[in-house]
C-alpha atoms as a PDB file:
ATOM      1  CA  UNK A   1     111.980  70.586  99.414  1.00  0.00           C
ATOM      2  CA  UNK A   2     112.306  67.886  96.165  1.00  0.00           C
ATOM      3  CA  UNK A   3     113.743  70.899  94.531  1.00  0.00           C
ATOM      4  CA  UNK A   4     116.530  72.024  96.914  1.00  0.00           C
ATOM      5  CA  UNK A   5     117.659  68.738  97.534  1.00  0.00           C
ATOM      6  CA  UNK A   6     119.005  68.532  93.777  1.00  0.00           C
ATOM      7  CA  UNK A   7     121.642  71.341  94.521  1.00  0.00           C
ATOM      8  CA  UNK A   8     124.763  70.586  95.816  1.00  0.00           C
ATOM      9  CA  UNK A   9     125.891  72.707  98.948  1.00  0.00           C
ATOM     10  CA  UNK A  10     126.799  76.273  98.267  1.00  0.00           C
ATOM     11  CA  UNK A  11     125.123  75.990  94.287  1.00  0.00           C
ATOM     12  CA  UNK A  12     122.965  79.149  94.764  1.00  0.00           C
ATOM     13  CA  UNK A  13     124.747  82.883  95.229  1.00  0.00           C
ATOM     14  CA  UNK A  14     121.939  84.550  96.632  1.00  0.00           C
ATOM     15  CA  UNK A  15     117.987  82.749  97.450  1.00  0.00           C
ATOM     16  CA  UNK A  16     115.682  85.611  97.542  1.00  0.00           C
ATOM     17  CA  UNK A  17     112.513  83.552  99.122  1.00  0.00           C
ATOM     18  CA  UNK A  18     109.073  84.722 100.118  1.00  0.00           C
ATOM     19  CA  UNK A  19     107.817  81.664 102.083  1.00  0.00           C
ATOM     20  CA  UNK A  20     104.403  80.720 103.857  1.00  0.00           C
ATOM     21  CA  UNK A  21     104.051  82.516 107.346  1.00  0.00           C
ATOM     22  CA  UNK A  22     100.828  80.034 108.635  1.00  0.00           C
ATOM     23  CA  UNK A  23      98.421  83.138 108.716  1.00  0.00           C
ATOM     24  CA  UNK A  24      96.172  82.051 105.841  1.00  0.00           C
ATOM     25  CA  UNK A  25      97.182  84.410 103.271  1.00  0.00           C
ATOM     26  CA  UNK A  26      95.456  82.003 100.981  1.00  0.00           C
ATOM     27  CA  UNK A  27      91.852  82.385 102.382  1.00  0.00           C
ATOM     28  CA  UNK A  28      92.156  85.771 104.461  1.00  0.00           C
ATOM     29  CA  UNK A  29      90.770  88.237 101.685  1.00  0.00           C
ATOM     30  CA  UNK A  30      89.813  86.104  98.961  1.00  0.00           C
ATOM     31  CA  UNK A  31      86.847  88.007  97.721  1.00  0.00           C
ATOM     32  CA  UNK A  32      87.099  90.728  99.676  1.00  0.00           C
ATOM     33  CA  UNK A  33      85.221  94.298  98.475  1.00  0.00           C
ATOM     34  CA  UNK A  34      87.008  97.513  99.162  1.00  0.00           C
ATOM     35  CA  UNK A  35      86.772 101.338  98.318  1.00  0.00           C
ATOM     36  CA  UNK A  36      89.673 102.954  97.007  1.00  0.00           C
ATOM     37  CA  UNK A  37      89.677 106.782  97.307  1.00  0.00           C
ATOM     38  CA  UNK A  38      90.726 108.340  94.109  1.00  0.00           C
ATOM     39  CA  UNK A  39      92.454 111.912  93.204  1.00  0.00           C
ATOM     40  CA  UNK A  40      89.375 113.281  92.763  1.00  0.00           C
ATOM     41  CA  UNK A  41      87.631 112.259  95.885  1.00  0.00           C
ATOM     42  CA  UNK A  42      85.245 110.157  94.562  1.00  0.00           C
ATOM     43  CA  UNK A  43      85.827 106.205  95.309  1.00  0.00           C
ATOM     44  CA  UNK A  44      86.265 102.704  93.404  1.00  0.00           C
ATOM     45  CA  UNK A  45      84.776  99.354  94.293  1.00  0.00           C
ATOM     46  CA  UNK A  46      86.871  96.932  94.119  1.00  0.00           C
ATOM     47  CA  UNK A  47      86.599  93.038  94.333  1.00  0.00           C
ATOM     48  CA  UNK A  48      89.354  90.566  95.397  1.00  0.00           C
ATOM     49  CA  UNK A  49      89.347  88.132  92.602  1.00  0.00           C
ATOM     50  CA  UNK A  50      91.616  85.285  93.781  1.00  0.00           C
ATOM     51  CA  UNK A  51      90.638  82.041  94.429  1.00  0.00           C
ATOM     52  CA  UNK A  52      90.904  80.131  98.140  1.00  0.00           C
ATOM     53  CA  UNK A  53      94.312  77.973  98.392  1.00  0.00           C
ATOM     54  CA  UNK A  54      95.448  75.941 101.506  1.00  0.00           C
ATOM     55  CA  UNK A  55      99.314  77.099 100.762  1.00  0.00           C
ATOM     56  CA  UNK A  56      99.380  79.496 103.706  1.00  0.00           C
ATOM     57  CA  UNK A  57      98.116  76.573 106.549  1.00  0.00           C
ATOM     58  CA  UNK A  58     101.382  76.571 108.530  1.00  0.00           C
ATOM     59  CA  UNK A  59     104.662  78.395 108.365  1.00  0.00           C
ATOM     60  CA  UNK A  60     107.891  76.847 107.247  1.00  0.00           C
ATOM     61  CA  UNK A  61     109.502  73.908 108.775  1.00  0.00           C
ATOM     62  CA  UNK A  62     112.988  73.675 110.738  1.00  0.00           C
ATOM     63  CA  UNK A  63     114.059  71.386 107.472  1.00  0.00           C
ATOM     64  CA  UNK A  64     113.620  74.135 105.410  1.00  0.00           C
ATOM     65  CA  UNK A  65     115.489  77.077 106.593  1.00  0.00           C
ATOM     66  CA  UNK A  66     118.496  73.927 107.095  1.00  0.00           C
ATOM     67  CA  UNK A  67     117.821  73.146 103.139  1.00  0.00           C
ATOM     68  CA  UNK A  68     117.645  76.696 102.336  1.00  0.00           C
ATOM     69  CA  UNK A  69     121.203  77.693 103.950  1.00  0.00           C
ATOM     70  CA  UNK A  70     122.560  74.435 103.043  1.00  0.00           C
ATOM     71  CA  UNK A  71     122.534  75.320  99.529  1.00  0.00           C
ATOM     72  CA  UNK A  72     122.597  79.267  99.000  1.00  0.00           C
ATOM     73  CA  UNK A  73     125.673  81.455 100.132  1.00  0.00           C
ATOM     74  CA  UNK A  74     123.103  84.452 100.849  1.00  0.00           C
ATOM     75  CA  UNK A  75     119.902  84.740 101.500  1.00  0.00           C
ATOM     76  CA  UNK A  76     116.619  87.783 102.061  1.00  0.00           C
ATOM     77  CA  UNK A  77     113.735  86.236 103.423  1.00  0.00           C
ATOM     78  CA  UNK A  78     110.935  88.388 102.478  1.00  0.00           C
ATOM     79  CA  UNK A  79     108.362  88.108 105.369  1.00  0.00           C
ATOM     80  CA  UNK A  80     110.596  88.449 108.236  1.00  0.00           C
ATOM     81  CA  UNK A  81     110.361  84.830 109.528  1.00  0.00           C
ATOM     82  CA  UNK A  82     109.335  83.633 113.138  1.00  0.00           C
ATOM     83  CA  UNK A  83     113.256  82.403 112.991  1.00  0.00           C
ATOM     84  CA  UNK A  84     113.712  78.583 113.502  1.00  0.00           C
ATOM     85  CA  UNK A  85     117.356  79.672 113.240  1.00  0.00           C
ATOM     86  CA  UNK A  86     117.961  82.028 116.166  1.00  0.00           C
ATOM     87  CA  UNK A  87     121.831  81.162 116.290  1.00  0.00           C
ATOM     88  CA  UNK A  88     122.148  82.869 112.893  1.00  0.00           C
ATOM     89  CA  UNK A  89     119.612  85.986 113.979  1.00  0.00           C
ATOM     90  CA  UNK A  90     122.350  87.534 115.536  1.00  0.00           C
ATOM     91  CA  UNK A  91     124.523  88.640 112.751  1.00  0.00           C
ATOM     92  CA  UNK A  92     122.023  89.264 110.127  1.00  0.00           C
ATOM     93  CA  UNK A  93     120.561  92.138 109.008  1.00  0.00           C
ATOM     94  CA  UNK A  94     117.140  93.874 107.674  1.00  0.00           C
ATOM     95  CA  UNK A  95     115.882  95.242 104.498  1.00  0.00           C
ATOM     96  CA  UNK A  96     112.731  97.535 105.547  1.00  0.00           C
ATOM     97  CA  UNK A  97     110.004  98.272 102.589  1.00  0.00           C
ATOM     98  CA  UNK A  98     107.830 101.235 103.063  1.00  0.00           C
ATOM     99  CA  UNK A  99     104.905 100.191 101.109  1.00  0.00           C
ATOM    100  CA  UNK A 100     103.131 103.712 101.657  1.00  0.00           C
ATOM    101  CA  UNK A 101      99.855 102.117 102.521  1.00  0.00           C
ATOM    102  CA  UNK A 102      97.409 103.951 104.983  1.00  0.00           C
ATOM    103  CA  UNK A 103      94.913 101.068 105.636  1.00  0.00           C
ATOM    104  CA  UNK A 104      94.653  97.917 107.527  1.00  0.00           C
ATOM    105  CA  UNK A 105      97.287  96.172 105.761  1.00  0.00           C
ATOM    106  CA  UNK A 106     100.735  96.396 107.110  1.00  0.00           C
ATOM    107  CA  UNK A 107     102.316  99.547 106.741  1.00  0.00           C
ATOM    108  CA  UNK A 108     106.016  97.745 105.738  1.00  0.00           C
ATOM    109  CA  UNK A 109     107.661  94.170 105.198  1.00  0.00           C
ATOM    110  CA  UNK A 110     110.797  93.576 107.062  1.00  0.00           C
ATOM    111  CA  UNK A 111     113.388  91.762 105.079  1.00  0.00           C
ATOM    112  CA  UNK A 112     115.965  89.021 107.288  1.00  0.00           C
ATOM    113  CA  UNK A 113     118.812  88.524 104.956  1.00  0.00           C
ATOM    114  CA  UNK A 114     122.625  87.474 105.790  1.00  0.00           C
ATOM    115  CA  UNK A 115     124.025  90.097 103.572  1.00  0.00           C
ATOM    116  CA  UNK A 116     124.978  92.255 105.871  1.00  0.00           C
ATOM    117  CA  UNK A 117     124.362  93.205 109.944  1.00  0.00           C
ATOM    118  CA  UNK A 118     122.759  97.163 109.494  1.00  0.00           C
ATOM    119  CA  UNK A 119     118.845  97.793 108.693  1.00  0.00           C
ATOM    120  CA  UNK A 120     118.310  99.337 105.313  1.00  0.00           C
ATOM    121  CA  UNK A 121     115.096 101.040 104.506  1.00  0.00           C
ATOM    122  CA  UNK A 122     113.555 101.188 100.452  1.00  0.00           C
ATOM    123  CA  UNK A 123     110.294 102.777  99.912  1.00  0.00           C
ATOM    124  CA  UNK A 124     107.403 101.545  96.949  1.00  0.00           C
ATOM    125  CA  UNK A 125     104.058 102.107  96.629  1.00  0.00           C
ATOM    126  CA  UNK A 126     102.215  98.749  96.908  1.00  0.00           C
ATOM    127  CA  UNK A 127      98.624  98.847  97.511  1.00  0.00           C
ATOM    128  CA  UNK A 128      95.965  96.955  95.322  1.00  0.00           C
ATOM    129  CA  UNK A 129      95.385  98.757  91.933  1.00  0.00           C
ATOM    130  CA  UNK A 130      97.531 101.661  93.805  1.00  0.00           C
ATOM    131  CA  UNK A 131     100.929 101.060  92.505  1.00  0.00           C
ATOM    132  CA  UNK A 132     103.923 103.692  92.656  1.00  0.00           C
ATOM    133  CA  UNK A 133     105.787 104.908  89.944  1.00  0.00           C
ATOM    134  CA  UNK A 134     109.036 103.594  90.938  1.00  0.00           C
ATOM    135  CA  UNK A 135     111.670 102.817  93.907  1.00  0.00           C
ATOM    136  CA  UNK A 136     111.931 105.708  96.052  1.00  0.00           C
ATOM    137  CA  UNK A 137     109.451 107.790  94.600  1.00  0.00           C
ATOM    138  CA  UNK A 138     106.332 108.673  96.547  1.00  0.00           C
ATOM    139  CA  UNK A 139     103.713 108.913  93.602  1.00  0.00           C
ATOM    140  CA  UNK A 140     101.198 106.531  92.358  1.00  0.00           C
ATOM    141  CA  UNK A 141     101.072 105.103  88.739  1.00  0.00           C
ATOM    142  CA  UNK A 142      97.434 107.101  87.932  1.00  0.00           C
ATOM    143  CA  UNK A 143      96.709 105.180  85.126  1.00  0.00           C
ATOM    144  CA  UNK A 144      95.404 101.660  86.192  1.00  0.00           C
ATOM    145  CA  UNK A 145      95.802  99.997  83.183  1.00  0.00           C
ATOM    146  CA  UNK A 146      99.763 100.529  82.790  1.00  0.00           C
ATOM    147  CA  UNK A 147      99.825  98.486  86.383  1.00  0.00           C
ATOM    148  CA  UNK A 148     101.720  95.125  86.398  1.00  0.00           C
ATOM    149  CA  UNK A 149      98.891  92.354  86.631  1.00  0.00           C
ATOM    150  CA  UNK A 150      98.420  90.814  89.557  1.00  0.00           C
ATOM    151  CA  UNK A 151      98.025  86.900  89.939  1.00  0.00           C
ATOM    152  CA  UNK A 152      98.631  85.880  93.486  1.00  0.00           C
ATOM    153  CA  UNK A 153      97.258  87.452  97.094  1.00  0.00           C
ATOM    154  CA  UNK A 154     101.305  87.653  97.806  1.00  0.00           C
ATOM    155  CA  UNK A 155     102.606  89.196  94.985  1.00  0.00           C
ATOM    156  CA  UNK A 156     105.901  91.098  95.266  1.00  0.00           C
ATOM    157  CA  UNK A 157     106.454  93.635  92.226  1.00  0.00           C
ATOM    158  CA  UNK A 158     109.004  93.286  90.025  1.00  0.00           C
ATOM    159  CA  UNK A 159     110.507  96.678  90.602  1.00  0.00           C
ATOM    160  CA  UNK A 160     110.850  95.928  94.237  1.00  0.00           C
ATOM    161  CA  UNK A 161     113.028  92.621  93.022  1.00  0.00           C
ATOM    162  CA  UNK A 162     114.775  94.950  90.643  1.00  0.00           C
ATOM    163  CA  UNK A 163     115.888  96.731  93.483  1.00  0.00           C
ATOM    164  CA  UNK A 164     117.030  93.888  95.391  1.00  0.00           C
ATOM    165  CA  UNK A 165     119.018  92.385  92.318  1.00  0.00           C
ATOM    166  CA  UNK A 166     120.598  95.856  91.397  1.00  0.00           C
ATOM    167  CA  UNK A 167     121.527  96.770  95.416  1.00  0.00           C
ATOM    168  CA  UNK A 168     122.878  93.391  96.312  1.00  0.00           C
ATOM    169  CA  UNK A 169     123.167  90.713  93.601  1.00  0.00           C
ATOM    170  CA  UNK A 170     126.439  90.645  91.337  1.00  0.00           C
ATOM    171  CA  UNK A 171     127.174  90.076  87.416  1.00  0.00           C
ATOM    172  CA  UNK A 172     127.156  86.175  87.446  1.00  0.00           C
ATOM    173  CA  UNK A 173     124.726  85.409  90.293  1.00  0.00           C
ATOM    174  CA  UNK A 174     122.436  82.314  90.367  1.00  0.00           C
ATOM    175  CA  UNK A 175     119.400  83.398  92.024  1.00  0.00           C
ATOM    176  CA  UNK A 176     116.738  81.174  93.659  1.00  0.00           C
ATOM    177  CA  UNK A 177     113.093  81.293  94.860  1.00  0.00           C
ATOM    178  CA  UNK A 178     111.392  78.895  96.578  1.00  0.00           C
ATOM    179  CA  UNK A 179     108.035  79.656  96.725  1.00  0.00           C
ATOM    180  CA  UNK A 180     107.997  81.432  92.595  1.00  0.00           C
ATOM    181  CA  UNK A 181     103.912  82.353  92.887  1.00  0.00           C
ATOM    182  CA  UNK A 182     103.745  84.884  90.389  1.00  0.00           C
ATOM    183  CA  UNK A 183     106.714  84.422  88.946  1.00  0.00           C
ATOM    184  CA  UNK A 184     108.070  87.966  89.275  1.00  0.00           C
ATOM    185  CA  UNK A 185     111.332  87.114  90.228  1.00  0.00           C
ATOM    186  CA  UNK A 186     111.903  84.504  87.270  1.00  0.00           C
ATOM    187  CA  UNK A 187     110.793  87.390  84.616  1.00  0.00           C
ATOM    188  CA  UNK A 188     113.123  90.164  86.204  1.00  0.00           C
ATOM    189  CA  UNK A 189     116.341  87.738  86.355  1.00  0.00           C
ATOM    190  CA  UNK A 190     115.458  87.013  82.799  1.00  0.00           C
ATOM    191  CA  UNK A 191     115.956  91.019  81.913  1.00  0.00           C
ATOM    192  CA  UNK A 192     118.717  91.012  83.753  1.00  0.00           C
ATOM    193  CA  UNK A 193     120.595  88.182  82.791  1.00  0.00           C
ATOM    194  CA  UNK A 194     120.776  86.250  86.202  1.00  0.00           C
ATOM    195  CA  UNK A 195     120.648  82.702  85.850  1.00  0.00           C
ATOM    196  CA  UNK A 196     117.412  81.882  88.239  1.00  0.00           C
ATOM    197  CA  UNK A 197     116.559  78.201  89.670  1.00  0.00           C
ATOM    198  CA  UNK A 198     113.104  78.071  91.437  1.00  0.00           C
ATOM    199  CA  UNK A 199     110.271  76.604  92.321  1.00  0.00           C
ATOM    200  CA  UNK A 200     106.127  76.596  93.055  1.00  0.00           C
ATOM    201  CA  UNK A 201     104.082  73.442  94.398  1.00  0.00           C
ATOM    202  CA  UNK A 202     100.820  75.125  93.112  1.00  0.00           C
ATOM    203  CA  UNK A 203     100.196  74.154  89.814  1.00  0.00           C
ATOM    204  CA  UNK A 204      97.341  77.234  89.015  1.00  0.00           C
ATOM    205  CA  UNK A 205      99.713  80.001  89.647  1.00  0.00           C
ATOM    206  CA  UNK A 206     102.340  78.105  88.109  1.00  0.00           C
ATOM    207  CA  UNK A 207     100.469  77.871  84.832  1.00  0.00           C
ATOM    208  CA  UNK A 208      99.620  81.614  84.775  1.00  0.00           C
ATOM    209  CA  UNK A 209     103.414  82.462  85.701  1.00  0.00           C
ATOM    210  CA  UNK A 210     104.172  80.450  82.698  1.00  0.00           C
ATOM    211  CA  UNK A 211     101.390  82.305  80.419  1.00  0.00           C
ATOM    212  CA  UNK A 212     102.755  85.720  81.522  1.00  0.00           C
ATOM    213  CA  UNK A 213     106.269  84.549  81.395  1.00  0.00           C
ATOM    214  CA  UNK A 214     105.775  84.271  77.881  1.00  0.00           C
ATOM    215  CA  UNK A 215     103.863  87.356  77.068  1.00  0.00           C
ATOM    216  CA  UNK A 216     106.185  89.480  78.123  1.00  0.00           C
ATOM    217  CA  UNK A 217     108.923  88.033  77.105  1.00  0.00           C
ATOM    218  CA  UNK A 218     107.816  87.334  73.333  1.00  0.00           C
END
């Protein structure tokens, strides 16, 4: 909220935001031990290694969506939000992500955005250490070590925000995130060439955004 108040109305082209829904995302599967099939039938322990966080306590506040379309001409809103602004439900449309999982998790994340009034439909493989080769393309990475690291339980992959810039952001756009966790979206404006404003209240994932930022970018 200190950080949207700075822009003037109308500053940001497009705000591509994945904000708290109130369901705990912060505590639900912290530490959490599951068995991933592999190819070969055999299976793979694996341990949830992030650490509890309170940012997932409530969902977003009436002030924010009013801050958010104050100052952005466009907007996606990642998780599909329990809408505090019904009056502007009606002409917006929805950007559907297959994430090709067949567990407990949610099988897709539905996308609100202001773009345009149809439903459009993507497809990427997002599951844990199971991540797809690329947009569209129904095939896992196989090698685990060539996946993009993962710092936060919320994580959207870069190639999915690739996506999203390439389908609906133009030459010239400033883009803005609210909520930055991982930082995904900063590093994939930086390729290509969008100016990005953002922002992230926690202070650990901010600090390993930075880290990674860096890294890559070197």
């Amino acid at each position: 909220m200190v950080t949207m108040k700075r822009f003037p109305d109308g500053f940001i082209d497009l705000a591509i935001v994945d904000p708290q829904t109130g369901q705990n995302e912060g505590k639900r599967h912290v530490g959490r031990v599951r068995q991933i099939k592999q190819r070969n039938g055999s299976f793979m322990t694996v341990a949830n290694k992030h650490v509890v966080k309170d940012w997932d306590n409530e969902p977003p506040t009436q002030e924010y969506y009013d801050e958010l379309f104050r100052i952005s001409k466009h907007q996606i809103i990642m998780c599909e939000p329990r809408l505090h602004f019904t009056q502007k439900d009606s002409s917006a449309g929805r950007i559907v992500w297959n994430l090709l999982r067949k567990n407990d998790f949610s099988a897709c994340q539905i996308m609100w955005t202001s773009l345009f009034n149809k439903v459009e439909y993507f497809e990427y493989m997002w599951n844990g250490m199971i991540q797809g080769v690329d947009i569209n393309v129904r095939k896992g990475i196989g090698n685990k070590k060539l996946n993009e690291p993962r710092i936060h339980p919320s994580q959207k992959p870069c190639k999915v925000y690739r996506h999203l810039l390439t389908q609906y952001a133009k030459p010239g756009f400033k883009i803005y995130d609210s909520h930055s966790g991982s930082g995904n979206l900063r590093r994939v404006c930086f390729e290509m060439g969008f100016d990005f404003y953002g922002s992230e209240i926690d202070t650990d994932y901010h600090k390993q955004d930075e880290e990674l930022f860096q890294l890559l970018t070197a």
